[in-house]
N, C-alpha and C. Protein backbone atom coordinates (compact mmCIF):
# COMPACT_ATOMS: atom_id res chain seq x y z
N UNK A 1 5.62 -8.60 18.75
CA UNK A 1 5.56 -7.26 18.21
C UNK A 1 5.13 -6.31 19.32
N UNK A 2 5.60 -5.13 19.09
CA UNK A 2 5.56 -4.65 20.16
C UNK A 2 4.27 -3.59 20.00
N UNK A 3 3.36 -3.19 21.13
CA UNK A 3 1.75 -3.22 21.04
C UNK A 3 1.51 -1.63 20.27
N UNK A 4 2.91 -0.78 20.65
CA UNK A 4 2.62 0.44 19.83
C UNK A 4 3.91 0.26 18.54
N UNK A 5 3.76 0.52 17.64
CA UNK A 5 4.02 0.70 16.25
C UNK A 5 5.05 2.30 15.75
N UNK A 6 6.40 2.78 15.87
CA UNK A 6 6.35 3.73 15.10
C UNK A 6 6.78 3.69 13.85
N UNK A 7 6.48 4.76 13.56
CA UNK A 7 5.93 4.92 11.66
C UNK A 7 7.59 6.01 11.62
N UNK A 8 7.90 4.59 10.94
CA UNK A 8 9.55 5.08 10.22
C UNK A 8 9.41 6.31 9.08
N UNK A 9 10.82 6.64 8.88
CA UNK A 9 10.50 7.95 7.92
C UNK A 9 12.07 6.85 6.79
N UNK A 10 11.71 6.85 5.60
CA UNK A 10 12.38 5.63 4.51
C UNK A 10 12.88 6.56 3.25
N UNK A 11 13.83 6.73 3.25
CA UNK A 11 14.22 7.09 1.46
C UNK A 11 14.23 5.55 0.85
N UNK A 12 13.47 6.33 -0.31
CA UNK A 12 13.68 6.03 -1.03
C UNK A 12 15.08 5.75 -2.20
N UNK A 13 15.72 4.95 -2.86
CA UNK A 13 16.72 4.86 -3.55
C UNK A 13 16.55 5.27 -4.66
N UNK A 14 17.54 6.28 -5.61
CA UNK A 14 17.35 6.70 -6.68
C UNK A 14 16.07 7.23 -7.17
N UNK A 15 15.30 8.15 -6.32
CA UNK A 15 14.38 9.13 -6.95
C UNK A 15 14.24 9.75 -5.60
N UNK A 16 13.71 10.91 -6.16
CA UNK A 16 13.60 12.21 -4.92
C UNK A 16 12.43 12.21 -3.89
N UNK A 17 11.82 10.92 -3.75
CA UNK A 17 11.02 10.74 -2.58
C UNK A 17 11.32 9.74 -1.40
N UNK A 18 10.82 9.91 -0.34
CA UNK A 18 10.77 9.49 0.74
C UNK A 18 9.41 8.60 0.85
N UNK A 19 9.50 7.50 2.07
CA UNK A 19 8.26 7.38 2.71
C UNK A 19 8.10 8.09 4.13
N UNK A 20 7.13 8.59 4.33
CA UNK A 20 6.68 8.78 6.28
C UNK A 20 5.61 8.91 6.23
N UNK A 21 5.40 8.94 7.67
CA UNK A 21 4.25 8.74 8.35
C UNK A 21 3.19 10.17 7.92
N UNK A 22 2.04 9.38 7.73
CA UNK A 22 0.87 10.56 7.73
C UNK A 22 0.94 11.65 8.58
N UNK A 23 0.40 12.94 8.32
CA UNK A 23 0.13 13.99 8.68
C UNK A 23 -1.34 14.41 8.37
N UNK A 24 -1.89 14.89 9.65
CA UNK A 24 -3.28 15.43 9.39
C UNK A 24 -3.26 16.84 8.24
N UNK A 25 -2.76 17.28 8.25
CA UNK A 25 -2.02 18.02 7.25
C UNK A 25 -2.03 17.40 5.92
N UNK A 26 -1.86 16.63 5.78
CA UNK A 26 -2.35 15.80 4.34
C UNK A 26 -3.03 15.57 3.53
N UNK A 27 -4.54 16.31 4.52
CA UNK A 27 -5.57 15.89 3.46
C UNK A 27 -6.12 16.36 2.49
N UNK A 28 -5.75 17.68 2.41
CA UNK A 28 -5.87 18.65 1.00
C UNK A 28 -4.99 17.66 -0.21
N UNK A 29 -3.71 17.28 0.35
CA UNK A 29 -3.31 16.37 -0.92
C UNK A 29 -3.81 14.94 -0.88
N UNK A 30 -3.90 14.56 0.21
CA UNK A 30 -4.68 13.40 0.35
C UNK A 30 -6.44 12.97 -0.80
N UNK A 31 -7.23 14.15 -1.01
CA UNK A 31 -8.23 14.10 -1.20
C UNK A 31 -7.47 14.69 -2.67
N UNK A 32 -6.75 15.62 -3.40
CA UNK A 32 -6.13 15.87 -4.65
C UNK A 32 -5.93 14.55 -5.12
N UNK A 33 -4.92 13.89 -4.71
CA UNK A 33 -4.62 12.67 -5.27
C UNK A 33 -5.15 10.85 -5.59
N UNK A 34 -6.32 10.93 -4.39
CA UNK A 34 -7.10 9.98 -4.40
C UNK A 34 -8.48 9.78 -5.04
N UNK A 35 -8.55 11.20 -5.34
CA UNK A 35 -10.04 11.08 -5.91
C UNK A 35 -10.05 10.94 -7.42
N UNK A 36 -9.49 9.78 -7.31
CA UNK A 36 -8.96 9.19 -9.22
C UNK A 36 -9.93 7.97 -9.32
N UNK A 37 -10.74 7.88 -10.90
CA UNK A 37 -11.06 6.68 -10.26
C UNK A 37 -10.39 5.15 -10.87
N UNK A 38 -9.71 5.87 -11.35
CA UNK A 38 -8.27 4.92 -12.18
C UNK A 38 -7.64 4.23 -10.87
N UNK A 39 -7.77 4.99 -9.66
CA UNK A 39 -7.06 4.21 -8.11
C UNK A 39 -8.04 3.77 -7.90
N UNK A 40 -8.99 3.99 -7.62
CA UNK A 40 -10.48 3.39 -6.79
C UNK A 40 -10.51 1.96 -7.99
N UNK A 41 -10.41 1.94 -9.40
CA UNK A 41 -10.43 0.83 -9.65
C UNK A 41 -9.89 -0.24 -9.12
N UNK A 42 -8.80 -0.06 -8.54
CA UNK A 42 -8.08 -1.15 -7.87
C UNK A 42 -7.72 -1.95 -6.98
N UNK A 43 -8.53 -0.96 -6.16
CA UNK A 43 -8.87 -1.25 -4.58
C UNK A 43 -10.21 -1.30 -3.97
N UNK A 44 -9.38 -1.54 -2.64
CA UNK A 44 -11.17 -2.28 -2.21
C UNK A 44 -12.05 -1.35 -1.92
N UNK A 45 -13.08 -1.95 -1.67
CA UNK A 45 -13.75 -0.98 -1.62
C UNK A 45 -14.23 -0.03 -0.53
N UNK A 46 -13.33 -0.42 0.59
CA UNK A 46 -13.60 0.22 1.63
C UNK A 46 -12.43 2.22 1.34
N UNK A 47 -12.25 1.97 0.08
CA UNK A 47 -11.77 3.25 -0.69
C UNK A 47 -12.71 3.88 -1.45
N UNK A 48 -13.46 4.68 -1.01
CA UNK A 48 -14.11 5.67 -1.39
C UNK A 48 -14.15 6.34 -2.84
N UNK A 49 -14.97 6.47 -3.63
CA UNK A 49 -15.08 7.39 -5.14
C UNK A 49 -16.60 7.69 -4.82
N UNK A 50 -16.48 9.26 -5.19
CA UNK A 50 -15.27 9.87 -5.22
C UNK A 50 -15.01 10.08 -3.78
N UNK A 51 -13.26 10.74 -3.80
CA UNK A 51 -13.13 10.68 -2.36
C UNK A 51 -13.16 12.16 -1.94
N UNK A 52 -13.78 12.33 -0.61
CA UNK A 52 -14.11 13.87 -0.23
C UNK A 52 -13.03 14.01 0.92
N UNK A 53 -12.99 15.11 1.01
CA UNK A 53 -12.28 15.92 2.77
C UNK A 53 -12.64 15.13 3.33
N UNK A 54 -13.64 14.87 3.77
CA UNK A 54 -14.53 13.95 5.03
C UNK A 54 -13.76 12.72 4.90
N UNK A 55 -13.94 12.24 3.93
CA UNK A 55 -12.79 10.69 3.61
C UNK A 55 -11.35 10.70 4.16
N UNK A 56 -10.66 11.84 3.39
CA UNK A 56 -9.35 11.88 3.86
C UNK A 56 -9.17 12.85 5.43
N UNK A 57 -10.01 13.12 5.93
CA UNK A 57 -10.28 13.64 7.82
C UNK A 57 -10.34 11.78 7.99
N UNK A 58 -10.87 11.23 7.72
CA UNK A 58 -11.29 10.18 8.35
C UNK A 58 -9.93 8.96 8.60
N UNK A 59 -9.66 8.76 7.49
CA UNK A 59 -8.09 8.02 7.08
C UNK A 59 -7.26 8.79 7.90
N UNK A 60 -7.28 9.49 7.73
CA UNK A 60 -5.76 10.22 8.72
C UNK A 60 -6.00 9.89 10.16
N UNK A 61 -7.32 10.38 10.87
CA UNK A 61 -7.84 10.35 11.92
C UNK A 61 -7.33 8.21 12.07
N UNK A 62 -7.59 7.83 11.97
CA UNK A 62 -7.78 6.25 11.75
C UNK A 62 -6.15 5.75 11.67
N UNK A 63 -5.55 5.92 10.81
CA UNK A 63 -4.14 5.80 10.76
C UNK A 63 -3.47 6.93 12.22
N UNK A 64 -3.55 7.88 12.42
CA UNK A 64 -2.80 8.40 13.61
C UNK A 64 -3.14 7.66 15.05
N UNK A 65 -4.06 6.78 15.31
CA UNK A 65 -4.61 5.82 16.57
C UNK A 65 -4.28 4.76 15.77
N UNK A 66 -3.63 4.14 14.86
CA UNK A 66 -3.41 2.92 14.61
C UNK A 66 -1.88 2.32 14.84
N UNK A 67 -1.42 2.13 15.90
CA UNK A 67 -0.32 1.48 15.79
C UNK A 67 0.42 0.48 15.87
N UNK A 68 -0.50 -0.43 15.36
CA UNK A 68 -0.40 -1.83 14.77
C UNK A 68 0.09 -2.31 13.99
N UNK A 69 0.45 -1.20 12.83
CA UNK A 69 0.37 -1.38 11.38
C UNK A 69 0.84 -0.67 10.33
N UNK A 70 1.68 -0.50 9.53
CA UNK A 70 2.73 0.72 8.84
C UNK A 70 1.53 1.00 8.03
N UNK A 71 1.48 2.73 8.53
CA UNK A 71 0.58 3.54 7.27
C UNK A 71 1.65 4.93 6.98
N UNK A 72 2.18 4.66 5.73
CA UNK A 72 2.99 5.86 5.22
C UNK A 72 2.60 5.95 4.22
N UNK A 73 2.98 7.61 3.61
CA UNK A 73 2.82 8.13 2.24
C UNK A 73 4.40 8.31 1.59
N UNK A 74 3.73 8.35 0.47
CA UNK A 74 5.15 8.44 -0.42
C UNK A 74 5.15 10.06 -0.40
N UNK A 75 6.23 10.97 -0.28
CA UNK A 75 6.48 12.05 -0.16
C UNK A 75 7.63 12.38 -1.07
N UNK A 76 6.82 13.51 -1.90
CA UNK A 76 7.31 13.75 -3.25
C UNK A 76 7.60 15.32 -2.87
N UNK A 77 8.92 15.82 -2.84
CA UNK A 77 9.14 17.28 -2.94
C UNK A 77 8.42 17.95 -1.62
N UNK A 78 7.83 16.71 -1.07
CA UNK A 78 6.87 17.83 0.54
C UNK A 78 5.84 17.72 0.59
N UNK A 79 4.99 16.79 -1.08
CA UNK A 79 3.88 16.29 -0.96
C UNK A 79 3.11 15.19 -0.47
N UNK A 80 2.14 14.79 -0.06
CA UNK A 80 1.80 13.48 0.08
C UNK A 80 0.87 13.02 -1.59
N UNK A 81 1.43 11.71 -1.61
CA UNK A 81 0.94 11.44 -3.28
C UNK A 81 0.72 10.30 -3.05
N UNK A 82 0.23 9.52 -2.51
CA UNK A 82 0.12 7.76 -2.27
C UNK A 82 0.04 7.52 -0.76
N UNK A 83 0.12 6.17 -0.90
CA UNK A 83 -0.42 5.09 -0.01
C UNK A 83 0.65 3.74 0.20
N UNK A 84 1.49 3.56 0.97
CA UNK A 84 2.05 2.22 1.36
C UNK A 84 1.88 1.57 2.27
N UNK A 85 0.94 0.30 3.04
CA UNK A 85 0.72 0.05 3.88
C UNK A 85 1.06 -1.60 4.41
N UNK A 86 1.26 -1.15 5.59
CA UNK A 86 1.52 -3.06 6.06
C UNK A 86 0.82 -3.44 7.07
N UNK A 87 0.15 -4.56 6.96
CA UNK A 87 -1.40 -4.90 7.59
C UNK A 87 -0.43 -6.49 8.54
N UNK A 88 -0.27 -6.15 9.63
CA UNK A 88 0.36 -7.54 10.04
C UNK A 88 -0.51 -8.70 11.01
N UNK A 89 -0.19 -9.16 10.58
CA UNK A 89 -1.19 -10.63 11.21
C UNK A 89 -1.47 -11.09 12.24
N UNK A 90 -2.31 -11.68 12.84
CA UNK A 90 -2.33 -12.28 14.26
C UNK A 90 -2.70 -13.79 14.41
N UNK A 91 -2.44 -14.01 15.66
CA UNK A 91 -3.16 -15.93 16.08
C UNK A 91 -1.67 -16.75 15.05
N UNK A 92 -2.41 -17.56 14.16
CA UNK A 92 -1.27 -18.75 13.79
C UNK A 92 -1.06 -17.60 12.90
N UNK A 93 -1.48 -16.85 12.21
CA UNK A 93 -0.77 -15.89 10.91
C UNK A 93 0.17 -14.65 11.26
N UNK A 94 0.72 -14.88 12.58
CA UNK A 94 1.32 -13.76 13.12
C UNK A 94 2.72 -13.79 12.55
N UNK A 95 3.35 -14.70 11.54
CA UNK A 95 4.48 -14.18 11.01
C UNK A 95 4.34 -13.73 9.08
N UNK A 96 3.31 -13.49 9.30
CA UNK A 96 2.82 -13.10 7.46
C UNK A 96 2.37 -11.21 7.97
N UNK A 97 2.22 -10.75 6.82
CA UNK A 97 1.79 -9.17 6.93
C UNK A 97 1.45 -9.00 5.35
N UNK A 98 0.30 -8.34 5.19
CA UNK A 98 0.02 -7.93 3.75
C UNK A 98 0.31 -6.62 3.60
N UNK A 99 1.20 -6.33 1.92
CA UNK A 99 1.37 -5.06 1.97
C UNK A 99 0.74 -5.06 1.22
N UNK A 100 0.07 -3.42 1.02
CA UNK A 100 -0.89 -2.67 0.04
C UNK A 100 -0.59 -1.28 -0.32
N UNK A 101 -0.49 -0.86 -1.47
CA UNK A 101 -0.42 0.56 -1.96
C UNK A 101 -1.04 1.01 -3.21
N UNK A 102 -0.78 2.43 -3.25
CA UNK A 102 -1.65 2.77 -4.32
C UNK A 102 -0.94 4.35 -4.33
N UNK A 103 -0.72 4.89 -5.60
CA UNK A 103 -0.02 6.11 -6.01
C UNK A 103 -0.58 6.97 -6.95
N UNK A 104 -0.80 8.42 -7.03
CA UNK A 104 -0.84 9.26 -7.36
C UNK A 104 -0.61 8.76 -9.06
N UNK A 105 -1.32 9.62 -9.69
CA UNK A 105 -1.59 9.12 -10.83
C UNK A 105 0.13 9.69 -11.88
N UNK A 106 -0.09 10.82 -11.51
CA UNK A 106 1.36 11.95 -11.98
C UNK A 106 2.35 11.23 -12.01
N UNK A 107 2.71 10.01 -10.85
CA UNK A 107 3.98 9.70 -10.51
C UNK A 107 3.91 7.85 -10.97
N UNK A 108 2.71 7.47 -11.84
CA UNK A 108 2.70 6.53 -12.42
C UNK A 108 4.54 6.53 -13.25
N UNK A 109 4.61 4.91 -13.22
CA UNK A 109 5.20 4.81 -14.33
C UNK A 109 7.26 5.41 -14.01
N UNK A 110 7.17 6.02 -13.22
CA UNK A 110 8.89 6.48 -12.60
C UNK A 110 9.54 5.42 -11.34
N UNK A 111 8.98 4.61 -11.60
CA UNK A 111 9.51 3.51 -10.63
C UNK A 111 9.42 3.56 -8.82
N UNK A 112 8.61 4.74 -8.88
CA UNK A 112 8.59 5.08 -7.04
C UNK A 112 7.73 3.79 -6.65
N UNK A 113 6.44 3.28 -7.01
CA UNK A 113 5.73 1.97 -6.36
C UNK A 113 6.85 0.78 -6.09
N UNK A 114 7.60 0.68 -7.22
CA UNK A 114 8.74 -0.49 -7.34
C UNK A 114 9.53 -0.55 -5.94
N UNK A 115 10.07 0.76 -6.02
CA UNK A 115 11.18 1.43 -5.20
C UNK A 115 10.45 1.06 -3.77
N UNK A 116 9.31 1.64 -3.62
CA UNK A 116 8.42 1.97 -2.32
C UNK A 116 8.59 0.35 -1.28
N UNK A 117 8.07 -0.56 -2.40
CA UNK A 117 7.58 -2.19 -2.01
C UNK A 117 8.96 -2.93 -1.59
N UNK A 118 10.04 -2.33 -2.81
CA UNK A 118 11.63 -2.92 -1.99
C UNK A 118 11.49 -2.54 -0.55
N UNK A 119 11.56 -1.41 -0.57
CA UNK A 119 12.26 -0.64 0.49
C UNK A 119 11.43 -0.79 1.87
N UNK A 120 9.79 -0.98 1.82
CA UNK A 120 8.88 -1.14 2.89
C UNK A 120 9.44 -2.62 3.08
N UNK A 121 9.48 -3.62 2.10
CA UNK A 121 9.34 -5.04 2.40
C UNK A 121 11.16 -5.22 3.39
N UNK A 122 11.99 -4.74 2.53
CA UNK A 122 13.08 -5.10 3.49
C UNK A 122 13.32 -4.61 4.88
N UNK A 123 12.60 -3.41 5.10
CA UNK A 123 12.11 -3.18 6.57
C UNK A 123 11.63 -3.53 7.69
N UNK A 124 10.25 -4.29 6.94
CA UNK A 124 9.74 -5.13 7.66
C UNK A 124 10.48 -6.50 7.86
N UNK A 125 10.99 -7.14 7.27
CA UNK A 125 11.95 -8.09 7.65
C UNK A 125 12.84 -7.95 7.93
N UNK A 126 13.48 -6.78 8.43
CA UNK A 126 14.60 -6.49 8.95
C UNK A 126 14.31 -6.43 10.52
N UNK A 127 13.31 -5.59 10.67
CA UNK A 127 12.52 -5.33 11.83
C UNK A 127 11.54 -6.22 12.23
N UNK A 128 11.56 -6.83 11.75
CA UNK A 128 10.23 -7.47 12.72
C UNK A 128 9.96 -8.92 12.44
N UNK A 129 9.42 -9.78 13.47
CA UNK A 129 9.11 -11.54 13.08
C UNK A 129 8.20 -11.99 11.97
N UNK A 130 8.79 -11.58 10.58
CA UNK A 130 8.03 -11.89 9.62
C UNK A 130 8.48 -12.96 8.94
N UNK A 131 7.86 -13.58 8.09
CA UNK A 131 8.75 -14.16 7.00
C UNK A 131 8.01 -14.80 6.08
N UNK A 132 6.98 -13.82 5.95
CA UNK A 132 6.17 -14.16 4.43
C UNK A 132 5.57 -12.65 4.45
N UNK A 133 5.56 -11.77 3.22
CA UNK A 133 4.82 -10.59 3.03
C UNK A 133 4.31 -11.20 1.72
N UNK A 134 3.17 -10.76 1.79
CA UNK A 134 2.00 -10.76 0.56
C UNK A 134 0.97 -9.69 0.32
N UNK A 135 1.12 -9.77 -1.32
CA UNK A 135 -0.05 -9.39 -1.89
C UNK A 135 -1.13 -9.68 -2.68
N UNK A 136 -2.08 -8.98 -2.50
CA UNK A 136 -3.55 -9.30 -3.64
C UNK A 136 -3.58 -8.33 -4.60
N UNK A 137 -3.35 -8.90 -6.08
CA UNK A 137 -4.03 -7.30 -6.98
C UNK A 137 -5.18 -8.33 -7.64
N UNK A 138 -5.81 -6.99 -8.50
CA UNK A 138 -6.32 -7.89 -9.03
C UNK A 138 -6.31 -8.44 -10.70
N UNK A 139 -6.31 -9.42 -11.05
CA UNK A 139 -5.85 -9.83 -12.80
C UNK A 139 -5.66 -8.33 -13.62
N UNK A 140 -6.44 -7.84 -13.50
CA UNK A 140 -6.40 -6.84 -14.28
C UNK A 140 -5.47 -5.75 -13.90
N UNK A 141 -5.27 -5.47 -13.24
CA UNK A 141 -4.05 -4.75 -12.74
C UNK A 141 -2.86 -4.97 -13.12
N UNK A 142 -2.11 -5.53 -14.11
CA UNK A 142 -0.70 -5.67 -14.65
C UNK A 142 0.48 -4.85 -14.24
N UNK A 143 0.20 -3.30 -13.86
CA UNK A 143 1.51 -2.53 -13.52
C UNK A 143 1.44 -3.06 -12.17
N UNK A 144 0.32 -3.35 -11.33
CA UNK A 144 0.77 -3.38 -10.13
C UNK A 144 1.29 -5.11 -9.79
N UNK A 145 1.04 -5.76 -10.54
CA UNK A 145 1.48 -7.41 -10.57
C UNK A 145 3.12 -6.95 -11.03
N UNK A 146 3.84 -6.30 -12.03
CA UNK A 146 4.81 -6.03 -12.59
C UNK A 146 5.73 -5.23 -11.44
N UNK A 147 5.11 -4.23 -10.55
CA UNK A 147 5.73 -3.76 -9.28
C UNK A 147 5.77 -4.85 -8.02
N UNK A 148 5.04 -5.78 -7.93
CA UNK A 148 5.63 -6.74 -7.01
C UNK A 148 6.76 -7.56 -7.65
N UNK A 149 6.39 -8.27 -9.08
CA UNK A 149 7.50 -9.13 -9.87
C UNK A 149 8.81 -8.08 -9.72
N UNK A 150 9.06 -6.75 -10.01
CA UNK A 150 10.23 -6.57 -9.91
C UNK A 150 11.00 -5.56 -8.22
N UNK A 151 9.98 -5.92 -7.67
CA UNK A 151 10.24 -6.34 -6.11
C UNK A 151 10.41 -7.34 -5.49
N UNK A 152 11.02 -8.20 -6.33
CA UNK A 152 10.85 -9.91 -5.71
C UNK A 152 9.54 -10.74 -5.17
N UNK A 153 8.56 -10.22 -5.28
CA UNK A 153 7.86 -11.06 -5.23
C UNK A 153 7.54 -12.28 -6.27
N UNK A 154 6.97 -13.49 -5.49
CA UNK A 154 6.35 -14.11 -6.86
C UNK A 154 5.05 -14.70 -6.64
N UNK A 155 4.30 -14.73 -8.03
CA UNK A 155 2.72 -15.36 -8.13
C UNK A 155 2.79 -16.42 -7.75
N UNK A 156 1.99 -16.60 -6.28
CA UNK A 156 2.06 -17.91 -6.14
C UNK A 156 0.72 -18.87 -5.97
N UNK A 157 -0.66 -17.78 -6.34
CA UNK A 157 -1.79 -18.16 -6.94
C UNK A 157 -2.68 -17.60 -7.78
N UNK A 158 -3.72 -18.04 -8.52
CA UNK A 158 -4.42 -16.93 -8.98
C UNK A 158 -5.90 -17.60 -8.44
N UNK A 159 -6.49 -16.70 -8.24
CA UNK A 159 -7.59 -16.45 -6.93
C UNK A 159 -8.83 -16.34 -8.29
N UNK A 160 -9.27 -17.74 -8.94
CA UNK A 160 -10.48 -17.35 -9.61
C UNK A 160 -11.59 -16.76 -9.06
N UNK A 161 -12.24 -15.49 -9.82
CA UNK A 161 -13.75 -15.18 -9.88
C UNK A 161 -13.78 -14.92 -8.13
N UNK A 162 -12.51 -14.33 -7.39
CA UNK A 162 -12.62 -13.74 -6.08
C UNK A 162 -13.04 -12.58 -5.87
N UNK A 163 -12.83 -11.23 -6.83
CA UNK A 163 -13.28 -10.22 -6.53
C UNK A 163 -14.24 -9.53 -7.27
N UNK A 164 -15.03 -9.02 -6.71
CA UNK A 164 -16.42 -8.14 -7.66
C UNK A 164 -16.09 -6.51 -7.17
N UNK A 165 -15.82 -6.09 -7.86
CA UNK A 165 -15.80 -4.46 -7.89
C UNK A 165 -16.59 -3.92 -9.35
N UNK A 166 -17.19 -2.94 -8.92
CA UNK A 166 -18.07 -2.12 -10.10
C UNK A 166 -18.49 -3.12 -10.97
N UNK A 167 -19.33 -3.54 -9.97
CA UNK A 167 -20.37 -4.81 -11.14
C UNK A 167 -19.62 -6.00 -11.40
N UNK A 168 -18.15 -5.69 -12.00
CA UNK A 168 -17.69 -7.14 -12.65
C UNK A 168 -16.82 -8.11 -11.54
N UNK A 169 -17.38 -9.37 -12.11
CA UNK A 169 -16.33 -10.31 -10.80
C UNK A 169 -15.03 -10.92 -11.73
N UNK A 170 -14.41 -10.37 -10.62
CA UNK A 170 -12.83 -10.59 -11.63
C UNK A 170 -11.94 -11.16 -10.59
N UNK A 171 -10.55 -12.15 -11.57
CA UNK A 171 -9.96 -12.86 -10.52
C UNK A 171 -8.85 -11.97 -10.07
N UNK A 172 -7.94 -12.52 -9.01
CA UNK A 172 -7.18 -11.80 -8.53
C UNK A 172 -5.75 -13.15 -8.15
N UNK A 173 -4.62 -11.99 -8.26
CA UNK A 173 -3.44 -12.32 -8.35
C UNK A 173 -2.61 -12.35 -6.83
N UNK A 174 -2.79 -13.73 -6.21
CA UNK A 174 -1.85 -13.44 -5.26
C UNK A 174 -0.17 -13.67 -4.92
N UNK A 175 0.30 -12.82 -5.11
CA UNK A 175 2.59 -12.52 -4.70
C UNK A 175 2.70 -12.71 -3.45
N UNK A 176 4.04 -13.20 -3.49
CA UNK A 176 4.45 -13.28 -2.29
C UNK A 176 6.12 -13.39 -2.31
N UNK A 177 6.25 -12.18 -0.73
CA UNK A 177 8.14 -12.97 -0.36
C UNK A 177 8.19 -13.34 0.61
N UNK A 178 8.94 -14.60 0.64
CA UNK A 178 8.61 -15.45 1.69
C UNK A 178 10.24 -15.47 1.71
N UNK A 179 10.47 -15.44 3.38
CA UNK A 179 12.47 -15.70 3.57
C UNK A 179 12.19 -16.90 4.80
């Protein structure tokens, strides 16, 4: 892989958004759209609630020196409204990459996460020495287990009593596409 990273710009199929690369410019919607705590439920916790300016200065700042690693937003009409990311591996795990996202609450439910995970995952295996992408949600999360299932992924464990967020320890669901 090659040591700098650029951050593709992706339509999306059949709906009016795109993916690209962050903009410092973002964080007025960045900090609009994240400071849900319906998203913070779902993620780790190195995601902030609530989330401030300072948070989203910080993420942007962090993702624009990162080029290791796909950090794009889903871009709705010119907005930034989400999170799609690909975390790729090193040492013996250098042909696996975990993807992770998380979307704007408004745009629940219209198939853009679905759309997003096709379209990032066949990228990355188009482009690059992969040949296993995975994810972690967690049990409780069903839309987002239902957006990998109809992205081809499949459950290929369930991770008892792995994660503790807001007090409760709950298990978690790990997908995977493996070519």
């Amino acid at each position: 892989m090659n040591s700098r990273l650029l951050q593709p710009v992706l339509d999306l199929p059949h709906t009016d958004a795109r993916l690209r690369p962050w903009h410092l410019t973002d964080a007025a919607d960045l900090v609009r759209c994240a400071n849900d705590r319906n998203i913070w439920q779902n993620l780790r916790d190195t995601f902030p609630h609530p989330y401030t300016l300072e948070d989203a200065e910080y993420f942007l700042a962090a993702v624009s020196d990162n080029q290791h690693d796909l950090h794009l937003t889903f871009d709705v009409q010119g907005v930034a409204t989400g999170s799609i990311g690909v975390h790729f591996k090193t040492d013996v795990r250098r042909r696996s990459a975990e993807i992770g996202y998380w979307l704007a609450r408004e745009h629940w439910g219209q198939g853009l996460a679905t759309a997003a995970v096709r379209t990032v995952s066949a990228y990355v295996l188009a482009n690059f020495d992969i040949c296993r992408l995975y994810a972690i949600v967690f049990a409780t999360n069903v839309a987002s287990a239902r957006v990998l299932e109809k992205a081809g992924y499949e459950q290929e464990a369930l991770l008892r009593r792995s994660i503790t967020k807001d007090g409760c320890t709950l298990d978690a669901l790990l997908y995977a596409l493996v070519v």
